[in-house]
C-alpha atoms as a PDB file:
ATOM      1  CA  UNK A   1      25.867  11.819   6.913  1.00  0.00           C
ATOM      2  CA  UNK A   2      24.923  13.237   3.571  1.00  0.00           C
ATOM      3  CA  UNK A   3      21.776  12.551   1.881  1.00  0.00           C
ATOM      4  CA  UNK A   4      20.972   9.327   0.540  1.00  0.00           C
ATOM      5  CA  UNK A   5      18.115   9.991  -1.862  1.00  0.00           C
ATOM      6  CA  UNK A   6      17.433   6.762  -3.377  1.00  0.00           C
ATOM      7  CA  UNK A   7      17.745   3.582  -1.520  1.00  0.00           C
ATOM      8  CA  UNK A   8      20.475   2.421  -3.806  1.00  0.00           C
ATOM      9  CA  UNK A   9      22.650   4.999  -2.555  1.00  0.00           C
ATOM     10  CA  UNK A  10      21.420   3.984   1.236  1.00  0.00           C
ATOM     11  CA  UNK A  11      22.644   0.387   0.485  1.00  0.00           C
ATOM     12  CA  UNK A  12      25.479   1.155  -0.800  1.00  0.00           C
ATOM     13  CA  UNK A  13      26.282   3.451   2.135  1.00  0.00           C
ATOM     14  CA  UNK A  14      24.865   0.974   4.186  1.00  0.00           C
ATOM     15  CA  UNK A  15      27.343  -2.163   3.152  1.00  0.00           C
ATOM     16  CA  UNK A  16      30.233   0.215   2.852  1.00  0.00           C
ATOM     17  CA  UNK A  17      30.075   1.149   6.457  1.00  0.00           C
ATOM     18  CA  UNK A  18      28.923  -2.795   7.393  1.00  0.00           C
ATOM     19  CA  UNK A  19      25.452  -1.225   8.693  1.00  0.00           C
ATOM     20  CA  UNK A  20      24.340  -5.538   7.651  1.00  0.00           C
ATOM     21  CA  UNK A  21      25.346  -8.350   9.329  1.00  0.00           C
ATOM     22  CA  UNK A  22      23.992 -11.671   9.191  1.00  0.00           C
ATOM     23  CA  UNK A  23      22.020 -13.286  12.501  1.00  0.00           C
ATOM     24  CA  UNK A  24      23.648 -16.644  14.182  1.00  0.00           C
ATOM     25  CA  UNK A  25      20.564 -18.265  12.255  1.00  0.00           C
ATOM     26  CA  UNK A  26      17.086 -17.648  10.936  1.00  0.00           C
ATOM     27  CA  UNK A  27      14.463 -17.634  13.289  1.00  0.00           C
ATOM     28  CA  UNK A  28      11.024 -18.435  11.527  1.00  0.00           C
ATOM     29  CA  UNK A  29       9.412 -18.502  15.354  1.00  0.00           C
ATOM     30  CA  UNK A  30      10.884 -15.436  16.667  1.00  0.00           C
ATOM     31  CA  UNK A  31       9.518 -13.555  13.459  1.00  0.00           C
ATOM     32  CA  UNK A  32       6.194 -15.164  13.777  1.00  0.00           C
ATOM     33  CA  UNK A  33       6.083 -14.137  17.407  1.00  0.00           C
ATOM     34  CA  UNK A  34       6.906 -10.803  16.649  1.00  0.00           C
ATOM     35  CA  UNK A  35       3.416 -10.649  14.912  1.00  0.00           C
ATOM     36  CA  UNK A  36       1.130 -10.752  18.221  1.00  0.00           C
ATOM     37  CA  UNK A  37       3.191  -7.372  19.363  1.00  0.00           C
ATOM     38  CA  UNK A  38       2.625  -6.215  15.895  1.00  0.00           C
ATOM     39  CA  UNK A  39      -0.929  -6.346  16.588  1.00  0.00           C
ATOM     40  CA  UNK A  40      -0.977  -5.328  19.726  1.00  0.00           C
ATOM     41  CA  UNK A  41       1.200  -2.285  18.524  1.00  0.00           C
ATOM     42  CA  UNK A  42      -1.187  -1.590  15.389  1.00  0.00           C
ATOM     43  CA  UNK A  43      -4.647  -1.797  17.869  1.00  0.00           C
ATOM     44  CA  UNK A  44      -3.229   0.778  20.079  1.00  0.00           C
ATOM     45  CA  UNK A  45      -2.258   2.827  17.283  1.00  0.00           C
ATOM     46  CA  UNK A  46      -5.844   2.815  16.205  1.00  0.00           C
ATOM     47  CA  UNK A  47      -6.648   3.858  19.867  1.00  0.00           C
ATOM     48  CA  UNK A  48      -4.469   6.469  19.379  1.00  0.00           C
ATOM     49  CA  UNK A  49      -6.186   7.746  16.296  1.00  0.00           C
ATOM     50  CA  UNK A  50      -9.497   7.373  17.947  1.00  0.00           C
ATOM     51  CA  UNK A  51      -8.437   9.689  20.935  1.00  0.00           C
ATOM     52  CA  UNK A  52      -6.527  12.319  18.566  1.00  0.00           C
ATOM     53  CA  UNK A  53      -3.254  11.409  20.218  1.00  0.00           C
ATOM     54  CA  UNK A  54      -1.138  11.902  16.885  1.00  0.00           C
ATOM     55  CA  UNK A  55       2.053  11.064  18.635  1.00  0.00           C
ATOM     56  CA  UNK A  56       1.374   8.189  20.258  1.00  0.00           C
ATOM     57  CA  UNK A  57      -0.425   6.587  16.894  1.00  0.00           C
ATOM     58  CA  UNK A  58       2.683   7.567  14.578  1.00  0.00           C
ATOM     59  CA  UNK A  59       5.065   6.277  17.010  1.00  0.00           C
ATOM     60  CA  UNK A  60       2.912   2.830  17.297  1.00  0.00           C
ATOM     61  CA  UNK A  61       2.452   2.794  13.773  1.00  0.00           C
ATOM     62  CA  UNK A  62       6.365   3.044  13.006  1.00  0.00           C
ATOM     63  CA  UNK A  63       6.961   0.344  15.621  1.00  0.00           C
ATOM     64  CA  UNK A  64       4.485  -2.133  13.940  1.00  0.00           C
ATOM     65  CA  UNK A  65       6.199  -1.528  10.809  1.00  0.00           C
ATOM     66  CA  UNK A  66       9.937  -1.326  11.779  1.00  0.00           C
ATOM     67  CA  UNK A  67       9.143  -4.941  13.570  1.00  0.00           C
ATOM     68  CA  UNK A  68       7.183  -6.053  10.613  1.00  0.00           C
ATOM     69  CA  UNK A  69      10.453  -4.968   8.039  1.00  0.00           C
ATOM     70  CA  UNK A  70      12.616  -6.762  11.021  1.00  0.00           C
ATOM     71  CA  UNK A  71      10.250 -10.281  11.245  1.00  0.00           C
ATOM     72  CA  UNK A  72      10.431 -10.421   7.073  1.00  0.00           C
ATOM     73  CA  UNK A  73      14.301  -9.679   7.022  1.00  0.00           C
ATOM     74  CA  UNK A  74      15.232 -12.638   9.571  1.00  0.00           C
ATOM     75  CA  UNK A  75      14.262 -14.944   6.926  1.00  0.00           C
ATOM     76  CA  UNK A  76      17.034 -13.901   4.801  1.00  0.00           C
ATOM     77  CA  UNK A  77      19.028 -14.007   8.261  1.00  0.00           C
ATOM     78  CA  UNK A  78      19.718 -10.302   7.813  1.00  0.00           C
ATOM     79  CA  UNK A  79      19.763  -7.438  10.778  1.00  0.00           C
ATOM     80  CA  UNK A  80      20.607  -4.296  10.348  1.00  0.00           C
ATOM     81  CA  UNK A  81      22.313  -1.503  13.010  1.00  0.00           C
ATOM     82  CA  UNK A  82      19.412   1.207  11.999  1.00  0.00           C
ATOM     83  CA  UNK A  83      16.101   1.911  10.606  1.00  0.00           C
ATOM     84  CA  UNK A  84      17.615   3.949   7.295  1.00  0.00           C
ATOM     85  CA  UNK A  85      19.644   0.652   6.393  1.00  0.00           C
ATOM     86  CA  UNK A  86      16.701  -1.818   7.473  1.00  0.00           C
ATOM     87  CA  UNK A  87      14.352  -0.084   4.875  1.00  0.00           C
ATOM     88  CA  UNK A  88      16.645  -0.170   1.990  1.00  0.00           C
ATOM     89  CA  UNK A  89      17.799  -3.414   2.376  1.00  0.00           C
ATOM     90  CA  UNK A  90      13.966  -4.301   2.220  1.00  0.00           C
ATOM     91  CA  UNK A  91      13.457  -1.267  -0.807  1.00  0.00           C
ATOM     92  CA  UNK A  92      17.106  -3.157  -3.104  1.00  0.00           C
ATOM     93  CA  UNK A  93      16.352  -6.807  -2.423  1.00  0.00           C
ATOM     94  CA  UNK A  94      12.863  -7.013  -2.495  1.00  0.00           C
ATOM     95  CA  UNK A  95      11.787  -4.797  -5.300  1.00  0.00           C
ATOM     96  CA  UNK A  96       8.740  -6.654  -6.336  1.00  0.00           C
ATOM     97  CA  UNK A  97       6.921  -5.494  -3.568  1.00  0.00           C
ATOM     98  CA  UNK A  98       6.869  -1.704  -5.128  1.00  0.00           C
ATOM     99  CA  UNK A  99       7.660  -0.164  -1.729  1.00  0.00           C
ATOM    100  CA  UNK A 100       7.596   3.501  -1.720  1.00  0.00           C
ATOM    101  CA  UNK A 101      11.690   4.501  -0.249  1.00  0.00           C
ATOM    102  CA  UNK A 102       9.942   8.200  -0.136  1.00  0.00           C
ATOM    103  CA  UNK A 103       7.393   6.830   2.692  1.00  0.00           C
ATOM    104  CA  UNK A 104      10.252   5.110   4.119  1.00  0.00           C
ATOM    105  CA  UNK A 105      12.204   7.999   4.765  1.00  0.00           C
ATOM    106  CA  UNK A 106       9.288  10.342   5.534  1.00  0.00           C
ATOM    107  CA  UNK A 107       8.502   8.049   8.593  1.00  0.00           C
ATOM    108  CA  UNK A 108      11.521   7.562   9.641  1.00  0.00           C
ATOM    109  CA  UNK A 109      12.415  11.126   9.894  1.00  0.00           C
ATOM    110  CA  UNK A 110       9.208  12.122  11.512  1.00  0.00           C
ATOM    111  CA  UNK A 111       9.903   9.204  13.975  1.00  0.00           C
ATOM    112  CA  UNK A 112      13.313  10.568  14.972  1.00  0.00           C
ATOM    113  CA  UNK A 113      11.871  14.380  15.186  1.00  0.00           C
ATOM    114  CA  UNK A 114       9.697  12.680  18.072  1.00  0.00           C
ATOM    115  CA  UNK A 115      12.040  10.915  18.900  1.00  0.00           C
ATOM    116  CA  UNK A 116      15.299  13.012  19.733  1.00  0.00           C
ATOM    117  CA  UNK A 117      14.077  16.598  18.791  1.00  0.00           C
ATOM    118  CA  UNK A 118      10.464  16.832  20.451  1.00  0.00           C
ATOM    119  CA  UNK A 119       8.526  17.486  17.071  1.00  0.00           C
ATOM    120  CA  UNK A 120       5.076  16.931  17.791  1.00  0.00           C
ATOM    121  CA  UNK A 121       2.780  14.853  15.051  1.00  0.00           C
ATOM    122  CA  UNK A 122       0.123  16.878  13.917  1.00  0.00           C
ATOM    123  CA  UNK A 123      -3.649  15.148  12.550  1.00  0.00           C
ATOM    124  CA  UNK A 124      -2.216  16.522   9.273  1.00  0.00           C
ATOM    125  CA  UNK A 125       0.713  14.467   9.626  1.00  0.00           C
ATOM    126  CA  UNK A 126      -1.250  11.554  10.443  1.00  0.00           C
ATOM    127  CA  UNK A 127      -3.331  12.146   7.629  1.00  0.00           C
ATOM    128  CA  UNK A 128      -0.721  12.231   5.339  1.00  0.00           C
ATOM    129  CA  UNK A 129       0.876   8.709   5.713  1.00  0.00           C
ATOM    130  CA  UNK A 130      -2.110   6.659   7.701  1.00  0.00           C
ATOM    131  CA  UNK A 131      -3.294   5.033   4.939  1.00  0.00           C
ATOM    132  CA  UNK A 132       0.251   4.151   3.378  1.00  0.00           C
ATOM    133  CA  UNK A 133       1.263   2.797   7.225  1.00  0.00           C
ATOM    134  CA  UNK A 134      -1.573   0.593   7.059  1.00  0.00           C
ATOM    135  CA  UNK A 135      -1.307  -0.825   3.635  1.00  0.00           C
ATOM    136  CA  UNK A 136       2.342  -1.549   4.058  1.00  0.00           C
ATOM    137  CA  UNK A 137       1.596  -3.497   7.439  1.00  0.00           C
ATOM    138  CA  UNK A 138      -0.955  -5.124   6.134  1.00  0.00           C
ATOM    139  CA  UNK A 139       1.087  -6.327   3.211  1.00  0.00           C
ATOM    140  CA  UNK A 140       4.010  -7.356   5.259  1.00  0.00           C
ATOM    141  CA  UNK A 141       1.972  -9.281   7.843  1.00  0.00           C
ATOM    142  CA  UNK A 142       0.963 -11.548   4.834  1.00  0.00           C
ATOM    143  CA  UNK A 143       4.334 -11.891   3.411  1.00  0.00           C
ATOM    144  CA  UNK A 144       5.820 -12.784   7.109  1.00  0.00           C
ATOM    145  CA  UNK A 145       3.009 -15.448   7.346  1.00  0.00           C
ATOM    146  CA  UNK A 146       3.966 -16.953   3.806  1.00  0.00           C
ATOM    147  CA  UNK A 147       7.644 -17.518   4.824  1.00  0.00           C
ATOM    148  CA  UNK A 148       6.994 -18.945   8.409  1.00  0.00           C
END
């Protein structure tokens, strides 16, 4: 795939290859359920942090927010096939929430170098987006709770 810098050009990219599809309805309970994992995920990402376990706290982290992005999204009774085409739909249609597409893609790159490459999280990496991760959740955990 080439290199979607903007999330404009990930839509775009996105629809054109029918990454979207609508779910069979919205589901205000399921999203609202999703928030007890959420926490669940976010408290043992703080765990993490605690015990220096970098990789275990980014991946918990990118889970809370993924489901987060997910829980908002059904709403709008949208899914997406992948994470890239999740976050822009979220960065295009929701643009007065001034989400950063940069952090997006930062997180979701480091997530699939854990993921499918073994490339470790370092504290510096941690460092670098912990404070973004837990704005973002924080802010999407009230915006879920408004819609329910």
């Amino acid at each position: 795939m080439r290199s979607l810098d903007t999330p404009e050009e990930a839509f775009k990219w996105c629809t054109t290859e029918g990454y979207f599809h609508a779910e069979k309805e919205i589901e205000p309970e399921r999203a609202v359920s999703n928030l007890a994992i959420i926490a669940e995920c976010i408290e043992q990402g703080n765990d993490g942090v605690k015990k220096k376990l970098w990789n275990s706290a980014y991946l918990l982290y990118y889970t809370a927010l993924h489901l987060l992005v997910e829980s908002f999204l059904l709403f709008e009774n949208v899914k997406s096939r992948n994470h890239l085409c999740l976050f822009a739909y979220l960065c295009v249609k929701h643009p007065e929430l001034e989400l950063d597409w940069g952090f997006f893609e930062k997180v979701r790159s480091k997530r699939n170098g854990i993921n499918y490459y073994g490339t470790p999280v370092t504290e510096k990496d941690w460092k670098e987006i912990a404070l973004q991760f837990k704005l973002y959740c924080k802010l999407l955990q009230e915006k879920v709770l408004e819609k329910k």
